[in-house]
C-alpha atoms as a PDB file:
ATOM      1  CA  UNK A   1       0.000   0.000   0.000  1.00  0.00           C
ATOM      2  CA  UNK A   2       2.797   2.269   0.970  1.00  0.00           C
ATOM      3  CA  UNK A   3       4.488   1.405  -2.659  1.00  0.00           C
ATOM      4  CA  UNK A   4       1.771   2.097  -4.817  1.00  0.00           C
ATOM      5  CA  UNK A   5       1.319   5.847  -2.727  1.00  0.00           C
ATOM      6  CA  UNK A   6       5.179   6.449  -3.172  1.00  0.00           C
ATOM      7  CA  UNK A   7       4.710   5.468  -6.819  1.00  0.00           C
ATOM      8  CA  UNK A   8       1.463   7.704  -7.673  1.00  0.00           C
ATOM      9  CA  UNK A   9       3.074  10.554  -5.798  1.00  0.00           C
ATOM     10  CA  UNK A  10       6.284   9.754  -7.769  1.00  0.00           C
ATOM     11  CA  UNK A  11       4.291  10.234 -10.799  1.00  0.00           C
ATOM     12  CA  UNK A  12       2.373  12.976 -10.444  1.00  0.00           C
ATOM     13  CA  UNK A  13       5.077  14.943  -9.050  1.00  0.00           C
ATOM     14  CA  UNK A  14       7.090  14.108 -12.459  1.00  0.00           C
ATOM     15  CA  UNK A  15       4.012  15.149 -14.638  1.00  0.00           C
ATOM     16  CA  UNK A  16       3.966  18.481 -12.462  1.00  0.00           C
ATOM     17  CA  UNK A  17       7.527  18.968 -13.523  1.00  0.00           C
ATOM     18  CA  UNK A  18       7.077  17.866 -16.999  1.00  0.00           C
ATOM     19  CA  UNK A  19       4.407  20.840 -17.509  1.00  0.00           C
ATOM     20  CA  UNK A  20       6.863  23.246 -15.636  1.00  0.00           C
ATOM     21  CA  UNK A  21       9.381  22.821 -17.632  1.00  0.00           C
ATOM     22  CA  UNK A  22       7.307  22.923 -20.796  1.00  0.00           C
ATOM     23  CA  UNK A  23       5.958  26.478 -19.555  1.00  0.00           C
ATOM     24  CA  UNK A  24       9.726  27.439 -18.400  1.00  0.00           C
ATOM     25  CA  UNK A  25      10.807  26.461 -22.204  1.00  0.00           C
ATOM     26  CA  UNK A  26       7.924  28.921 -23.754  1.00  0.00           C
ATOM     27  CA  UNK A  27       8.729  31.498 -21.655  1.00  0.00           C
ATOM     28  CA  UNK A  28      12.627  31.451 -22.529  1.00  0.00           C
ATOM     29  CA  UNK A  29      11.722  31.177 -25.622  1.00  0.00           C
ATOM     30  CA  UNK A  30       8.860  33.388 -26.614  1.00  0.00           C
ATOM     31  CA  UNK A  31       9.085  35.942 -23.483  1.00  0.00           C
ATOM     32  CA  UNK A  32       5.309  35.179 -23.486  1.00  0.00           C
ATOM     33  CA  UNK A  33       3.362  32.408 -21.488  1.00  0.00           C
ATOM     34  CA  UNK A  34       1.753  29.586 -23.713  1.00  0.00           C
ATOM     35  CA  UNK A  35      -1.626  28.599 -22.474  1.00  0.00           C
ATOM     36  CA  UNK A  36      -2.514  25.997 -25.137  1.00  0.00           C
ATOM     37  CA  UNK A  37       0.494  23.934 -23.970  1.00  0.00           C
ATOM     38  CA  UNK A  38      -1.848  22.645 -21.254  1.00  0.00           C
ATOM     39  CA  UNK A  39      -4.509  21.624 -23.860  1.00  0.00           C
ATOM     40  CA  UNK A  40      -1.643  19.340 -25.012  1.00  0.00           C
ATOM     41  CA  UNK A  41      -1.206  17.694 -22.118  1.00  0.00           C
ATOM     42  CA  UNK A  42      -5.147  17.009 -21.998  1.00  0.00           C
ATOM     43  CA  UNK A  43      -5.139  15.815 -25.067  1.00  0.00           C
ATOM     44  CA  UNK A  44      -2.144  13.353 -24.319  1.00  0.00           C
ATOM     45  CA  UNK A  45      -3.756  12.281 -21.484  1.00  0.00           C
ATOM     46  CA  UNK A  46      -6.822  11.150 -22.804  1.00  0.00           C
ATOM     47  CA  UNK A  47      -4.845   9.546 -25.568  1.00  0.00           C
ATOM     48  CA  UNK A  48      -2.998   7.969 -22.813  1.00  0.00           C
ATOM     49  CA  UNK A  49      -6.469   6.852 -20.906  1.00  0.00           C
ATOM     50  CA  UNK A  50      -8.236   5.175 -24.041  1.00  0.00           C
ATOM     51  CA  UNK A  51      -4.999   3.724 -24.991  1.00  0.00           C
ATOM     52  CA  UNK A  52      -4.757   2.341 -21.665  1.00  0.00           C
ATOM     53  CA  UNK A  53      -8.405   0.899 -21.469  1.00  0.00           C
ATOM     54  CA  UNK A  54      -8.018  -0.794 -24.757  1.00  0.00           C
ATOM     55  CA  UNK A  55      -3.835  -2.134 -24.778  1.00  0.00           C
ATOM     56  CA  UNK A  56      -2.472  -1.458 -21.731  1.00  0.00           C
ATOM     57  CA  UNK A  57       0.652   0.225 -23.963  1.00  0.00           C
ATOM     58  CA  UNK A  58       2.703   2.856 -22.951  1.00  0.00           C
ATOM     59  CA  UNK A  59       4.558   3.663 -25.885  1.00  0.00           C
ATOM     60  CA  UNK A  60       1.124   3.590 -28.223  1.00  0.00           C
ATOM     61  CA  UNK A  61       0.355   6.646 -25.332  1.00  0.00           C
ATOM     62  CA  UNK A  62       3.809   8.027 -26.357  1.00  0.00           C
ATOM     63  CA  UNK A  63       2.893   7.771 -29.607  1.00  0.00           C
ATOM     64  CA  UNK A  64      -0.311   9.352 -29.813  1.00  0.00           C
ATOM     65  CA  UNK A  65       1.091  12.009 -28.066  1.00  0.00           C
ATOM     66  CA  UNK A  66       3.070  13.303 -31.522  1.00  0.00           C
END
């Protein structure tokens, strides 16, 4: 029980990260702040969910993510 909580928070805390740096990146980059980069992660999640449901696949979730 303990493993699976240190896992989820492991993982959500490296999502929360991965959309950090994504916002640091557009704001180095276009000195403005990119709101539709958090659509993309929706949209890869979801990808990720049905994915999921039907194959449980992580890189076909990877790969709808392009």
């Amino acid at each position: 029980m303990i493993a699976g909580q240190i896992i989820n928070g492991l993982m959500i805390g490296g999502l929360y990260a991965l959309v950090a740096v994504g916002f640091t990146s557009g704001v180095g980059v276009l000195h403005r702040i990119n709101f539709a980069h958090t659509e993309v992660f929706m949209v890869c999640g979801f990808a990720g969910l049905v994915i999921a449901q039907a194959v449980p696949s992580i890189p076909l979730a990877m790969a709808g993510a392009l």
